[in-house]
N, C-alpha and C. Protein backbone atom coordinates (compact mmCIF):
# COMPACT_ATOMS: atom_id res chain seq x y z
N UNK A 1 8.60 4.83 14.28
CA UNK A 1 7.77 3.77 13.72
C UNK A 1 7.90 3.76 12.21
N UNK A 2 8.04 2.37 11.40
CA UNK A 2 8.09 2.59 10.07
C UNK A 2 6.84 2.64 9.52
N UNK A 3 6.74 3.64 8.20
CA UNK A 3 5.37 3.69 8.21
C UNK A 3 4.21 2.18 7.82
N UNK A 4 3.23 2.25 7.97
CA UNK A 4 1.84 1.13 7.81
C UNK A 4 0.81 1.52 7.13
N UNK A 5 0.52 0.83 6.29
CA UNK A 5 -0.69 0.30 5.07
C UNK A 5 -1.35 -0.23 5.93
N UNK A 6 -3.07 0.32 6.44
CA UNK A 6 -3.54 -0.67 6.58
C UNK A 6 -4.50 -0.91 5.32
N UNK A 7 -5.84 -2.03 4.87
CA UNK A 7 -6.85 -1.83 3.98
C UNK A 7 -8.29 -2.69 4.93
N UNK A 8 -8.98 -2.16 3.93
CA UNK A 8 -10.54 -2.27 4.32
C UNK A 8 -10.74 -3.17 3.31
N UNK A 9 -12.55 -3.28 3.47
CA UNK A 9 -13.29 -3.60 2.08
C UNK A 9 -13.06 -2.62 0.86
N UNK A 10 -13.34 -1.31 1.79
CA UNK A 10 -13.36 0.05 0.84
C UNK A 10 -12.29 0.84 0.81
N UNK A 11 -11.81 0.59 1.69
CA UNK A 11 -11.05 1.70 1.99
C UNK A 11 -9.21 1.23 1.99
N UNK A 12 -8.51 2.15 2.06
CA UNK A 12 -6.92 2.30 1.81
C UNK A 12 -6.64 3.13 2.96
N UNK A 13 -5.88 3.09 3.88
CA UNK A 13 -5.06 4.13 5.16
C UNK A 13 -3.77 3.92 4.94
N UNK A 14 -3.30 5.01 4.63
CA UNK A 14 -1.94 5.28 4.63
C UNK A 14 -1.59 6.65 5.26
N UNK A 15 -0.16 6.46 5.36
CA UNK A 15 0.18 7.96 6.04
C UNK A 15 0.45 9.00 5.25
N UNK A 16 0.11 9.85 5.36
CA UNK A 16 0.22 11.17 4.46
C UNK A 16 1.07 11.36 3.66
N UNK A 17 0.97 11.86 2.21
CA UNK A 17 2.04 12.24 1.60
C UNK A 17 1.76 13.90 0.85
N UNK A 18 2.82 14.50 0.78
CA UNK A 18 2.76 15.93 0.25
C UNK A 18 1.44 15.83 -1.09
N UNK A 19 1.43 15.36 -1.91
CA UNK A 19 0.62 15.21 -2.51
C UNK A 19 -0.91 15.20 -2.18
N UNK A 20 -1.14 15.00 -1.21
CA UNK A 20 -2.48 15.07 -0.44
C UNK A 20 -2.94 16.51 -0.06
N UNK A 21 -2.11 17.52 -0.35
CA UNK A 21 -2.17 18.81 0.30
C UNK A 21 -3.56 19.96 -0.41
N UNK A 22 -3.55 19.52 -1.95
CA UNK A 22 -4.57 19.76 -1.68
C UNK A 22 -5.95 18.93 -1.67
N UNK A 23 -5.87 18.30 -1.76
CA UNK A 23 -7.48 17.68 -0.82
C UNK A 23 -7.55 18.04 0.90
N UNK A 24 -6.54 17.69 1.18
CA UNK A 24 -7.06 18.17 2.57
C UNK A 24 -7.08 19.82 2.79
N UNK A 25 -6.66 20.16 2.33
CA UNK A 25 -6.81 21.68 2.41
C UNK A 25 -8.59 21.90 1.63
N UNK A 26 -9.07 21.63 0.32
CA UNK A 26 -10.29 21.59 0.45
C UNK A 26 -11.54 21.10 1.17
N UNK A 27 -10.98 19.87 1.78
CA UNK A 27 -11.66 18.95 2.58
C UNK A 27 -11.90 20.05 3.59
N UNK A 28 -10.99 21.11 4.37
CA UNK A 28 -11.08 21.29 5.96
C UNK A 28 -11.53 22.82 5.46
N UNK A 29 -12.21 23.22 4.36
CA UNK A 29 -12.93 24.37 3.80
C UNK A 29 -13.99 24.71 4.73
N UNK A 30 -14.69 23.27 4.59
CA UNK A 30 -15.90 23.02 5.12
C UNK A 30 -15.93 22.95 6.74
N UNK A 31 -17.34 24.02 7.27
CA UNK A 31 -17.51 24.69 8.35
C UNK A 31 -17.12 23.69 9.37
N UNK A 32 -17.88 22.36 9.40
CA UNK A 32 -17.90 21.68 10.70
C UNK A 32 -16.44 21.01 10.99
N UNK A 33 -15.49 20.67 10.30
CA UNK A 33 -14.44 19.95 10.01
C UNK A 33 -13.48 21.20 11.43
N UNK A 34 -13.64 22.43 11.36
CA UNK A 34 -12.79 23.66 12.17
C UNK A 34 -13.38 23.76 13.59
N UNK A 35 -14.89 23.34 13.06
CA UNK A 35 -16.18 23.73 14.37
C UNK A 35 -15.34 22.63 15.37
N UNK A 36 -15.96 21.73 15.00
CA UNK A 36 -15.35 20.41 15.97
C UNK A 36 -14.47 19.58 16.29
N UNK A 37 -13.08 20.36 15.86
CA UNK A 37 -11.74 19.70 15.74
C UNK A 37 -10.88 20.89 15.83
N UNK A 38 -9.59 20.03 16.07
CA UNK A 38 -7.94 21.40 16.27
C UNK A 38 -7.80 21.68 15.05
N UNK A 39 -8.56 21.92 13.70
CA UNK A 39 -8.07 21.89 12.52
C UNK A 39 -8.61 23.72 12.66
N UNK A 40 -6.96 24.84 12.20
CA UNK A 40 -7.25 26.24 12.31
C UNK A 40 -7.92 26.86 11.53
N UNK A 41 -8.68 27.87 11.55
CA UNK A 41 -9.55 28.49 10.68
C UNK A 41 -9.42 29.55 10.58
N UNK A 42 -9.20 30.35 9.51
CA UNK A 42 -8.97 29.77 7.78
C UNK A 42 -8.18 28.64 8.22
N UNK A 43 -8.38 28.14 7.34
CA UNK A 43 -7.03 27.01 6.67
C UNK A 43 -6.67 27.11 5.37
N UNK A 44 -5.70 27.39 5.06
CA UNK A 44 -4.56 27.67 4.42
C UNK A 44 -4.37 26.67 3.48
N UNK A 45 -3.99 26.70 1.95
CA UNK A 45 -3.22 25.85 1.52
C UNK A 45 -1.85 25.33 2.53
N UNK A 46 -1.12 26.67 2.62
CA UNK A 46 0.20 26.31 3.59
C UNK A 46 -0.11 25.60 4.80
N UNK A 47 -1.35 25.61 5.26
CA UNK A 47 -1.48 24.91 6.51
C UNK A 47 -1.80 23.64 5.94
N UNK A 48 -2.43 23.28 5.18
CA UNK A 48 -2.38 21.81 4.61
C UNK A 48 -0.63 20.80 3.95
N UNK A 49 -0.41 21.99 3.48
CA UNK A 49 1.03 21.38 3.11
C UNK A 49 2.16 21.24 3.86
N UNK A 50 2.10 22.12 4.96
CA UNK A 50 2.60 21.70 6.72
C UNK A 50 1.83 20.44 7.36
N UNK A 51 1.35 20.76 6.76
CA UNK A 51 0.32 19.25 7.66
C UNK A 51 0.96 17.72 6.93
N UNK A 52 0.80 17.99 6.04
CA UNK A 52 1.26 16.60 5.20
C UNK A 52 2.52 16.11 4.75
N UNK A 53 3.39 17.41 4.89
CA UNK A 53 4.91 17.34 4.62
C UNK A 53 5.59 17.49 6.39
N UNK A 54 5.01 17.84 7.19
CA UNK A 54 6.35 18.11 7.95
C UNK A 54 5.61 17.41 9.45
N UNK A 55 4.43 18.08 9.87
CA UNK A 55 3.60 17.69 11.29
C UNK A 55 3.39 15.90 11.12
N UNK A 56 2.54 15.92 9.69
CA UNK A 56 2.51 14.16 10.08
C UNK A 56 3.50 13.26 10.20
N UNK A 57 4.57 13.49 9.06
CA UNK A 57 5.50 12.37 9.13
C UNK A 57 6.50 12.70 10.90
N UNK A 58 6.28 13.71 11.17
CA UNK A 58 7.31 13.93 12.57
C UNK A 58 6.63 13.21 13.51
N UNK A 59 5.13 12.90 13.17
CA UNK A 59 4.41 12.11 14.58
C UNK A 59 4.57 10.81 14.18
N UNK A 60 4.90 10.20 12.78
CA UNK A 60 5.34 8.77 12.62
C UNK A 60 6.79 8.43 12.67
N UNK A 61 7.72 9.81 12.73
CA UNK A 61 9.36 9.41 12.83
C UNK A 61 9.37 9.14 15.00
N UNK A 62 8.70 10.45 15.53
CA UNK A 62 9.12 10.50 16.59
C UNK A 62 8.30 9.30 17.58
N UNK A 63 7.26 8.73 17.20
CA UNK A 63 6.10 8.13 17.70
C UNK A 63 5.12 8.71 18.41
N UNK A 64 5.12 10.24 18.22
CA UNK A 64 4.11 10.84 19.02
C UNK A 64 2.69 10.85 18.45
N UNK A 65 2.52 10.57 17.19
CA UNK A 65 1.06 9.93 16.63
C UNK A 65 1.30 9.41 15.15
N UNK A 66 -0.08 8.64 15.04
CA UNK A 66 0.21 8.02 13.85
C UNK A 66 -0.92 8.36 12.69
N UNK A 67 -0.82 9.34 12.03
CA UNK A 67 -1.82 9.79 11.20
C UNK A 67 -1.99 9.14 10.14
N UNK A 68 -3.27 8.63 9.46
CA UNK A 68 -3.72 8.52 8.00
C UNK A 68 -4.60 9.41 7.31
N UNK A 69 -3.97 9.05 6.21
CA UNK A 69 -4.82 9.45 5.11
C UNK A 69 -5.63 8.12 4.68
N UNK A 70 -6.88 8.63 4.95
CA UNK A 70 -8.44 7.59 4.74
C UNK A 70 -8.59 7.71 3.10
N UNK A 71 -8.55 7.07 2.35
CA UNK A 71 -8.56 7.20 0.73
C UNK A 71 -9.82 5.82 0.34
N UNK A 72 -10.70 6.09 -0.64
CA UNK A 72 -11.52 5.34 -0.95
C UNK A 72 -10.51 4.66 -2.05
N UNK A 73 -11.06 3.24 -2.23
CA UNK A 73 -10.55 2.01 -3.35
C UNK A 73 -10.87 2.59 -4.52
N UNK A 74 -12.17 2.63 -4.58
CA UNK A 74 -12.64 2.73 -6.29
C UNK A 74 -11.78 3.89 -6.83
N UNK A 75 -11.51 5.31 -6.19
CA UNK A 75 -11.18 6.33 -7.11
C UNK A 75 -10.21 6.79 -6.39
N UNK A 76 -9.84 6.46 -5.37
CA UNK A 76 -8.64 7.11 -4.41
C UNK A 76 -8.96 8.40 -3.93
N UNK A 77 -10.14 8.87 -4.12
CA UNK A 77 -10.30 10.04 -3.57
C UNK A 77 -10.06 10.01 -1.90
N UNK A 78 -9.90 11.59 -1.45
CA UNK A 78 -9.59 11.58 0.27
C UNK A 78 -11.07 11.28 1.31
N UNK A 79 -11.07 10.48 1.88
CA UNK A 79 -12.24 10.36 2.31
C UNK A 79 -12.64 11.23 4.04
N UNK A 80 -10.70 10.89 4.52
CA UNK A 80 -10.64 11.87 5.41
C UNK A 80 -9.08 11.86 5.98
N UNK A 81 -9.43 12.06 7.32
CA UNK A 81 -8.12 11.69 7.97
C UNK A 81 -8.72 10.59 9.42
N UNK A 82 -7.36 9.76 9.75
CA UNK A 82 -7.52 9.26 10.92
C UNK A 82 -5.95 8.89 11.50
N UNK A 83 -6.45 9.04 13.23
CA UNK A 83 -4.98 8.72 13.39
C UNK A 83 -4.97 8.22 14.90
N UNK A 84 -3.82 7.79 15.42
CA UNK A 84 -3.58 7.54 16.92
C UNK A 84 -2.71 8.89 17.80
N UNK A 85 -3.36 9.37 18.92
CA UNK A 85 -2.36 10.41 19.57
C UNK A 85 -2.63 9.72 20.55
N UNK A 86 -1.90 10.78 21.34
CA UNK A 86 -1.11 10.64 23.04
C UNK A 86 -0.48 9.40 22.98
N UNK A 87 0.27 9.29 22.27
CA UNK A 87 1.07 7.58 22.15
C UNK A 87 2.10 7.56 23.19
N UNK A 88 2.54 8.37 24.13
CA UNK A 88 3.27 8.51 25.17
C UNK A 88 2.93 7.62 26.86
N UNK A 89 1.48 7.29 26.75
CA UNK A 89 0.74 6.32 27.64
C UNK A 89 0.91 5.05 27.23
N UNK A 90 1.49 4.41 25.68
CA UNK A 90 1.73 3.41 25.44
C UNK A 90 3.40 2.82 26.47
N UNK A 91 3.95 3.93 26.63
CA UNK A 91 5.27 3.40 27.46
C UNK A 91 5.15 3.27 28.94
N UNK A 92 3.93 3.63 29.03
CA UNK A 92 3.48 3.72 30.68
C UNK A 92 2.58 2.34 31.05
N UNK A 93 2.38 1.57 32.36
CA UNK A 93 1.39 0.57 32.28
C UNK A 93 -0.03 0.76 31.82
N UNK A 94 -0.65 2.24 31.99
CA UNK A 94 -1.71 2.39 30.87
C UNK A 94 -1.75 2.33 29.97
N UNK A 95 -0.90 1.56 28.89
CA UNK A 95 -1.27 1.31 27.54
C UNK A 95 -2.20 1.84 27.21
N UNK A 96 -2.28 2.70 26.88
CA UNK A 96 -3.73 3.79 26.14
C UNK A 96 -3.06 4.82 25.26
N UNK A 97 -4.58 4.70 24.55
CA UNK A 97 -4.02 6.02 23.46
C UNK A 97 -5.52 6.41 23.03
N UNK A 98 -5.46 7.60 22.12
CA UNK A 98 -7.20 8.03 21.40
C UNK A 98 -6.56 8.07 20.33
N UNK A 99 -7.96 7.89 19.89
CA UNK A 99 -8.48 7.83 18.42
C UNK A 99 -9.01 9.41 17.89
N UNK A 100 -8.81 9.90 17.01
CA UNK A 100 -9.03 10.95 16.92
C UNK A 100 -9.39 11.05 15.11
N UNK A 101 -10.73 11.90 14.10
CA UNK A 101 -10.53 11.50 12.84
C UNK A 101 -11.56 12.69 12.27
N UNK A 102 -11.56 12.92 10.85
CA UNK A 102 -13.03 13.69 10.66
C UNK A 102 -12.96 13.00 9.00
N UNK A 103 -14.01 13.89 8.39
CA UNK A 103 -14.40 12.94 7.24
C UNK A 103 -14.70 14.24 6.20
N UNK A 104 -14.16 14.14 5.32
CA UNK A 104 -14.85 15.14 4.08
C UNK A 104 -16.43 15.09 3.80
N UNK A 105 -17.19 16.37 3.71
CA UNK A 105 -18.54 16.42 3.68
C UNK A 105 -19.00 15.69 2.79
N UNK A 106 -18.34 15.54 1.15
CA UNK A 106 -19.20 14.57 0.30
C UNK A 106 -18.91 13.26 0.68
N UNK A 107 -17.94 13.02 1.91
CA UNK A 107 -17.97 11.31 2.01
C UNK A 107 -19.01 10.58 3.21
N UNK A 108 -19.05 11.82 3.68
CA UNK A 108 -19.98 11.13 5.08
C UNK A 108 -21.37 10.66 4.95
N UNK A 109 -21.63 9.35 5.88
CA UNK A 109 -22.80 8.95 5.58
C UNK A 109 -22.94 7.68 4.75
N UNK A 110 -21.34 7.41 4.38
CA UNK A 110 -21.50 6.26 3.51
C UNK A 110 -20.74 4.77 4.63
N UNK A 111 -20.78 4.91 5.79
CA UNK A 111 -19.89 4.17 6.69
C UNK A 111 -18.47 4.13 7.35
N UNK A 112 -18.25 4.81 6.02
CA UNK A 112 -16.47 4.80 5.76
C UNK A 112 -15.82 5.43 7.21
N UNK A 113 -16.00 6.00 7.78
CA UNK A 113 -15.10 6.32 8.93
C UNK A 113 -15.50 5.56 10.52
N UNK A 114 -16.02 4.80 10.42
CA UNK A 114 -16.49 3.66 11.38
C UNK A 114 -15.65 2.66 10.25
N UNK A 115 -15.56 2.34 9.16
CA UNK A 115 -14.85 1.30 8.93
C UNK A 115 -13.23 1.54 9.14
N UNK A 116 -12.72 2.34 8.93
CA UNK A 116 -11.72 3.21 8.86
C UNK A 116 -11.13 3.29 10.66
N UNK A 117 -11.91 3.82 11.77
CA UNK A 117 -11.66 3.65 12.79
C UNK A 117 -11.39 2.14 13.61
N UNK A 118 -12.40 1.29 12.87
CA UNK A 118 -12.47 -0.32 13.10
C UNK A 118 -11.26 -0.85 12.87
N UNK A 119 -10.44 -0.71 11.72
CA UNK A 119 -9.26 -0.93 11.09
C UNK A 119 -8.23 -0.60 12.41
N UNK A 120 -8.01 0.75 12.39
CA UNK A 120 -7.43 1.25 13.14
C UNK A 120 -7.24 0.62 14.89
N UNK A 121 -8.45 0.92 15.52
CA UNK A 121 -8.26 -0.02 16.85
C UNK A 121 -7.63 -1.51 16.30
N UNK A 122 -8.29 -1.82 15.43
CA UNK A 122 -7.70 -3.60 15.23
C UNK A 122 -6.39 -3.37 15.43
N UNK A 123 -5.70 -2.35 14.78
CA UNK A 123 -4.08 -2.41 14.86
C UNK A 123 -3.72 -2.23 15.98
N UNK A 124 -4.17 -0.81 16.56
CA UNK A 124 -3.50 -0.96 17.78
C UNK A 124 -3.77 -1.65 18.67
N UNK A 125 -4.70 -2.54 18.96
CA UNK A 125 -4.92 -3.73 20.28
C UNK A 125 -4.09 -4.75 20.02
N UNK A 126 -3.81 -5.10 18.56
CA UNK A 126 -3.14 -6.54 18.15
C UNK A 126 -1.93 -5.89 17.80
N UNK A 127 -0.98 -4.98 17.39
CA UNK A 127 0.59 -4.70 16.90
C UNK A 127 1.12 -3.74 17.67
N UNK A 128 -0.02 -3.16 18.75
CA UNK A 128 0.49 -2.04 19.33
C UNK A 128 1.26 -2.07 20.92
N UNK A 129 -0.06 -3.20 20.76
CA UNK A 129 -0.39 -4.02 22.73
C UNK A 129 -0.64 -2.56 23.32
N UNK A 130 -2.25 -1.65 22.62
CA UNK A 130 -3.03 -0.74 23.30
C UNK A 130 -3.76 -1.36 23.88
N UNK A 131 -4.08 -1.49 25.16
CA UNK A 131 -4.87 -2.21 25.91
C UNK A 131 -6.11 -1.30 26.59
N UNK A 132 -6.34 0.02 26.24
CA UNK A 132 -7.55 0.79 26.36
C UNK A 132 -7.39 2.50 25.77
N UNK A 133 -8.47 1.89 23.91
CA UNK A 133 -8.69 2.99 23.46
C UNK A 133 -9.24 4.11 23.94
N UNK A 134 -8.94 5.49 23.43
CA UNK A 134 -9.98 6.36 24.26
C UNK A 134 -10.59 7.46 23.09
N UNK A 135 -11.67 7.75 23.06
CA UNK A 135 -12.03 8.98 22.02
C UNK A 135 -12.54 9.96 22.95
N UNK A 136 -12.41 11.68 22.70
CA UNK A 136 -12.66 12.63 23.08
C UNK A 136 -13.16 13.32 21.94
N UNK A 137 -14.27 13.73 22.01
CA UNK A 137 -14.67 14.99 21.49
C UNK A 137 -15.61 16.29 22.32
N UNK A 138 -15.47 17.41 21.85
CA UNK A 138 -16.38 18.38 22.27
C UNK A 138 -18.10 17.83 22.42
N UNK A 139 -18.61 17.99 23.75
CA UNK A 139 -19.67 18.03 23.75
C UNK A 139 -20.95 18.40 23.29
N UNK A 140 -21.76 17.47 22.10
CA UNK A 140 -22.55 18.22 21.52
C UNK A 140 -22.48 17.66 19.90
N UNK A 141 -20.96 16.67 19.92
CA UNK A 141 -20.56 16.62 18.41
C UNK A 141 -21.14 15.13 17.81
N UNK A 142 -22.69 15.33 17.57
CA UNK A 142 -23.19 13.86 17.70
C UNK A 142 -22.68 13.03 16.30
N UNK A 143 -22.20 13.48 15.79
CA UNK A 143 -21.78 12.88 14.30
C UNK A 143 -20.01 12.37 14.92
N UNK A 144 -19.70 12.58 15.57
CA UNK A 144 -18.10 12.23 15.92
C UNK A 144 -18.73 10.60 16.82
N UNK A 145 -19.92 11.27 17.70
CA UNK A 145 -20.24 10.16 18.67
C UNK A 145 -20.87 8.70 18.04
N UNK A 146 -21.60 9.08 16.87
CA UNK A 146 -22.23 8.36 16.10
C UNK A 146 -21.28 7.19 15.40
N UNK A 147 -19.96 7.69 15.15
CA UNK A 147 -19.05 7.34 14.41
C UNK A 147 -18.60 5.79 15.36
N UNK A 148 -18.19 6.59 16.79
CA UNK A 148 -17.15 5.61 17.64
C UNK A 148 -18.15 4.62 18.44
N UNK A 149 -19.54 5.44 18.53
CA UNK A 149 -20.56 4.35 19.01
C UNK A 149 -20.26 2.88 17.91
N UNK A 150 -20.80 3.26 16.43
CA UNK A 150 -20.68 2.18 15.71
C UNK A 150 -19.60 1.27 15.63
N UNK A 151 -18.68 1.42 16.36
CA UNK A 151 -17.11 1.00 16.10
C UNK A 151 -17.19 0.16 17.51
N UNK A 152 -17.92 0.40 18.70
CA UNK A 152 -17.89 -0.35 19.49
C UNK A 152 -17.48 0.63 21.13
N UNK A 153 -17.33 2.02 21.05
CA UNK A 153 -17.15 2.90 22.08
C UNK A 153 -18.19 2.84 23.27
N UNK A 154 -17.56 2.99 24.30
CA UNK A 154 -18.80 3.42 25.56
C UNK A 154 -18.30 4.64 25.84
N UNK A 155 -19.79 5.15 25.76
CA UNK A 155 -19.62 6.66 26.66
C UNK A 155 -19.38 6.69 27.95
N UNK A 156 -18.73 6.91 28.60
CA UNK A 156 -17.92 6.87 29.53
C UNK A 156 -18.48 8.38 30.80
N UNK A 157 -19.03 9.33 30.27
CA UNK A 157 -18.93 10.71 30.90
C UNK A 157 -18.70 12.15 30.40
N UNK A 158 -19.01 12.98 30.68
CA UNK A 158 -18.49 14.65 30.52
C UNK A 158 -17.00 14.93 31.26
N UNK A 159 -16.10 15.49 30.51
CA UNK A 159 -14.98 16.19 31.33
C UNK A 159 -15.64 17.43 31.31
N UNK A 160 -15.64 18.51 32.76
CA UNK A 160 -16.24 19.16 32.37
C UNK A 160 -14.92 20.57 32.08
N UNK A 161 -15.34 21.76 31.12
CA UNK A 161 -14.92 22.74 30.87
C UNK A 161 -13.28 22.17 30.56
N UNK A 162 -12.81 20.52 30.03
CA UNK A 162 -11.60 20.59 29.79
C UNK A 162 -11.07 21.06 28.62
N UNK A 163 -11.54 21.45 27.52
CA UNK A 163 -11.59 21.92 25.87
C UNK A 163 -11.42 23.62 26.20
N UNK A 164 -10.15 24.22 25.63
CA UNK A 164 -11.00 25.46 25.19
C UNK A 164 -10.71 25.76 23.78
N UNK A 165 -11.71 26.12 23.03
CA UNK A 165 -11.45 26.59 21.70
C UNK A 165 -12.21 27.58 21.80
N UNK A 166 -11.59 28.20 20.48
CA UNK A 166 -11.77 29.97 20.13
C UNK A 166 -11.97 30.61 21.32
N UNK A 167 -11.38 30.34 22.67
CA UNK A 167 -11.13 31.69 24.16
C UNK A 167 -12.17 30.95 24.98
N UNK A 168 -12.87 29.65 24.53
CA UNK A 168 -14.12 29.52 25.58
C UNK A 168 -13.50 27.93 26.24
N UNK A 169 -13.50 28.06 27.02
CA UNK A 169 -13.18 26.88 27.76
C UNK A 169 -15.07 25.56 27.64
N UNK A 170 -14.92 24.33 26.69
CA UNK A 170 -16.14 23.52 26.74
C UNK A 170 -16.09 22.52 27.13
N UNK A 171 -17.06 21.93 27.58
CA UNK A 171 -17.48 20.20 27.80
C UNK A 171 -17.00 19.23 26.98
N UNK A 172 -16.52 18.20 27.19
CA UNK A 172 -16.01 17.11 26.84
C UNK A 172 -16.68 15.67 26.63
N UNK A 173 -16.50 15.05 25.75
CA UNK A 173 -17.36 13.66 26.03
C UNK A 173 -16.02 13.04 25.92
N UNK A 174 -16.53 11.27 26.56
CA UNK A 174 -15.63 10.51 26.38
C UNK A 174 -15.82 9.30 26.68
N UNK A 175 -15.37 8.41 25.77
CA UNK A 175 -15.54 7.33 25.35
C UNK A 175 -14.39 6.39 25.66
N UNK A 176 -14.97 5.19 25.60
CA UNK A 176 -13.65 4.04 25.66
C UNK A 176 -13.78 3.08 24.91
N UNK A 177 -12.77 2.06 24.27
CA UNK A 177 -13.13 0.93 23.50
C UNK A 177 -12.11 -0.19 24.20
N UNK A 178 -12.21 -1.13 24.46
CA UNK A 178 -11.32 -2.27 25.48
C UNK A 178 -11.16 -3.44 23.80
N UNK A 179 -10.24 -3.94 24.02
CA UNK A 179 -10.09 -5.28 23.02
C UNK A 179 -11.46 -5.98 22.95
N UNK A 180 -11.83 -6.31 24.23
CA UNK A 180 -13.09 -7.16 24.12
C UNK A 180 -14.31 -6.42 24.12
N UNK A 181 -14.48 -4.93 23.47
CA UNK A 181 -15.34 -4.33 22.87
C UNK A 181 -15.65 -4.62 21.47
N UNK A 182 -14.56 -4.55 21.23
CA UNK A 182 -14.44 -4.77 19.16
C UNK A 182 -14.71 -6.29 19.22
N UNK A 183 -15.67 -6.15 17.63
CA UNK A 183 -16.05 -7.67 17.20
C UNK A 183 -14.97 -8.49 16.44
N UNK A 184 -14.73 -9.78 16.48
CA UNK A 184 -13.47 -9.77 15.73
C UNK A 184 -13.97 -9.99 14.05
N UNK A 185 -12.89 -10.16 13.15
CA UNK A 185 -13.13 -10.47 12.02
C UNK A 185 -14.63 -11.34 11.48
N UNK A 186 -15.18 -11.98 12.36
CA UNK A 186 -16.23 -12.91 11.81
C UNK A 186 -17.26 -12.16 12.58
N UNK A 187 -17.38 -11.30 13.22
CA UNK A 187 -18.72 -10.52 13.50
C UNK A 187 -19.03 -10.91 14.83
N UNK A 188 -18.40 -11.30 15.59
CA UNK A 188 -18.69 -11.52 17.30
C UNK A 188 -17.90 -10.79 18.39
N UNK A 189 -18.69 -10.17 19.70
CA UNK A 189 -18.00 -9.15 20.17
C UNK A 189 -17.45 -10.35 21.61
N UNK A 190 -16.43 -9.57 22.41
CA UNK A 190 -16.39 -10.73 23.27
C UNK A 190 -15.06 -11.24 23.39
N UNK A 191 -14.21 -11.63 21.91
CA UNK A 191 -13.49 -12.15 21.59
C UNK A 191 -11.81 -12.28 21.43
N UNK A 192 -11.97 -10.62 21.04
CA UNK A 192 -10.57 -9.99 21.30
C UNK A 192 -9.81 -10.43 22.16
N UNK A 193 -8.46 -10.33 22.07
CA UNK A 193 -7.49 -10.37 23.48
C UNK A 193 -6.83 -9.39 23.21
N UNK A 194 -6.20 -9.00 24.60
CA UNK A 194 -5.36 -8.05 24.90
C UNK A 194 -3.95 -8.83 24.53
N UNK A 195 -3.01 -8.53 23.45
CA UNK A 195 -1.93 -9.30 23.42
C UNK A 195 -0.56 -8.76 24.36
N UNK A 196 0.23 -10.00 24.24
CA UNK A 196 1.34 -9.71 25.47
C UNK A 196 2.55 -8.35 24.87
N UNK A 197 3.09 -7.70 25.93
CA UNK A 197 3.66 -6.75 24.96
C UNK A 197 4.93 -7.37 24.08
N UNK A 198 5.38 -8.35 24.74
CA UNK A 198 6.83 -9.34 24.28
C UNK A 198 6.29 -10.20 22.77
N UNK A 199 4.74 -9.57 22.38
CA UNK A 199 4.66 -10.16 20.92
C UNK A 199 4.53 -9.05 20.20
N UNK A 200 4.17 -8.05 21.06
CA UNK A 200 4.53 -7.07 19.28
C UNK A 200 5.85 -6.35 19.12
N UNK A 201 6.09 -6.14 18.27
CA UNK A 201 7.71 -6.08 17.27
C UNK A 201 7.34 -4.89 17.37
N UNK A 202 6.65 -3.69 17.67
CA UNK A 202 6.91 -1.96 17.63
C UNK A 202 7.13 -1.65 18.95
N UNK A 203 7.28 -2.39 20.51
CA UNK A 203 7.37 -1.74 21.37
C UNK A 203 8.14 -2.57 22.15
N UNK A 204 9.09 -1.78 23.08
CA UNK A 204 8.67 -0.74 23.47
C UNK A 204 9.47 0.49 22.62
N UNK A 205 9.12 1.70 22.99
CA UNK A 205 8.82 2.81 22.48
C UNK A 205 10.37 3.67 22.96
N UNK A 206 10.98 4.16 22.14
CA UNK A 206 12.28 4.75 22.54
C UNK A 206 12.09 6.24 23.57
N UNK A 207 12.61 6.41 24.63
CA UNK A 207 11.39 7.51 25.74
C UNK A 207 12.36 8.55 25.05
């Protein structure tokens, strides 16, 4: 996939560049960012600069995900990360994929990663022809849930004991977002379409 700009009101998504290494390496300092995500703990400068030089761009060369870097307008600071995985269901008739994202502690609370995720589904329902988003998080993670509720998610159920982190096998939540979940540009839900795959120009997907 070549890489994509998307923008917000506030916000800038782009895909990672080495330069980002350290903010995200300070960003993922902080306790809950390790608690409730695959992000390893410690984290490392070197694990940040693997992250931004070699893991992300290989999930935008190979199409196995599509990561951003969430950057605010006014100062460009990192606001977080967001991205698309399991992009391997896009070559299958389940067109599906998740959403997956976290947010630096001084940014949260200001909207930005509900706007940021909003962006995101928009792309993939309309350039991707994803025809059913999915979010997973650990059970319990009401600030992840809070996020994809606002964006337009249904909770869907518990997987149970499918997660294990740090040796413990946990509960799962999970969510879904359909095209005609999301509101479109003028603020009405309903509206979306699922587009045909013979209109978007990124697929299909080289297996």
């Amino acid at each position: 996939m070549e890489h994509v700009t998307l923008t917000t009101e506030r916000l800038i998504l782009r895909p990672f560049e080495p330069s980002d290494a350290a903010a995200v390496h300070a960003a993922c300092q902080e306790p809950d960012i390790p608690r409730w995500t695959s992000v390893p703990s410690p984290y490392t400068l070197h694990d940040a600069e693997q992250w931004v030089g070699t893991v992300a761009p290989e999930g935008w060369r190979d199409d196995t995900s599509y990561p951003f870097a969430v950057l605010a307008k006014d100062d460009g600071s990192l606001v977080g990360a967001m991205g698309l995985v399991r992009l391997a269901q896009l070559r299958t008739p389940e067109r599906q994929a998740e959403i997956g994202y976290w947010t630096a502690k001084e940014q949260r609370g200001k909207g930005y990663t509900a706007e940021a995720a909003t962006a995101v589904a928009r792309w993939a329902f309309a350039d991707l022809g994803v025809e059913r988003l999915e979010w997973l998080a650990e059970a319990g993670n009401e600030g992840s849930w809070a996020v994809a509720r606002k964006v337009g998610f249904r909770m869907e159920g518990t997987l149970r004991a499918k997660l294990v982190h740090e040796g413990t096998r946990r509960d799962v939540w999970i969510g879904s977002l359909l095209p005609s979940d999301l509101p479109t540009e003028g603020g009405r839900a309903g509206t979306a379409r699922i587009p045909s795959p013979d209109a978007t120009p990124y697929l299909p997907y080289p297996g």
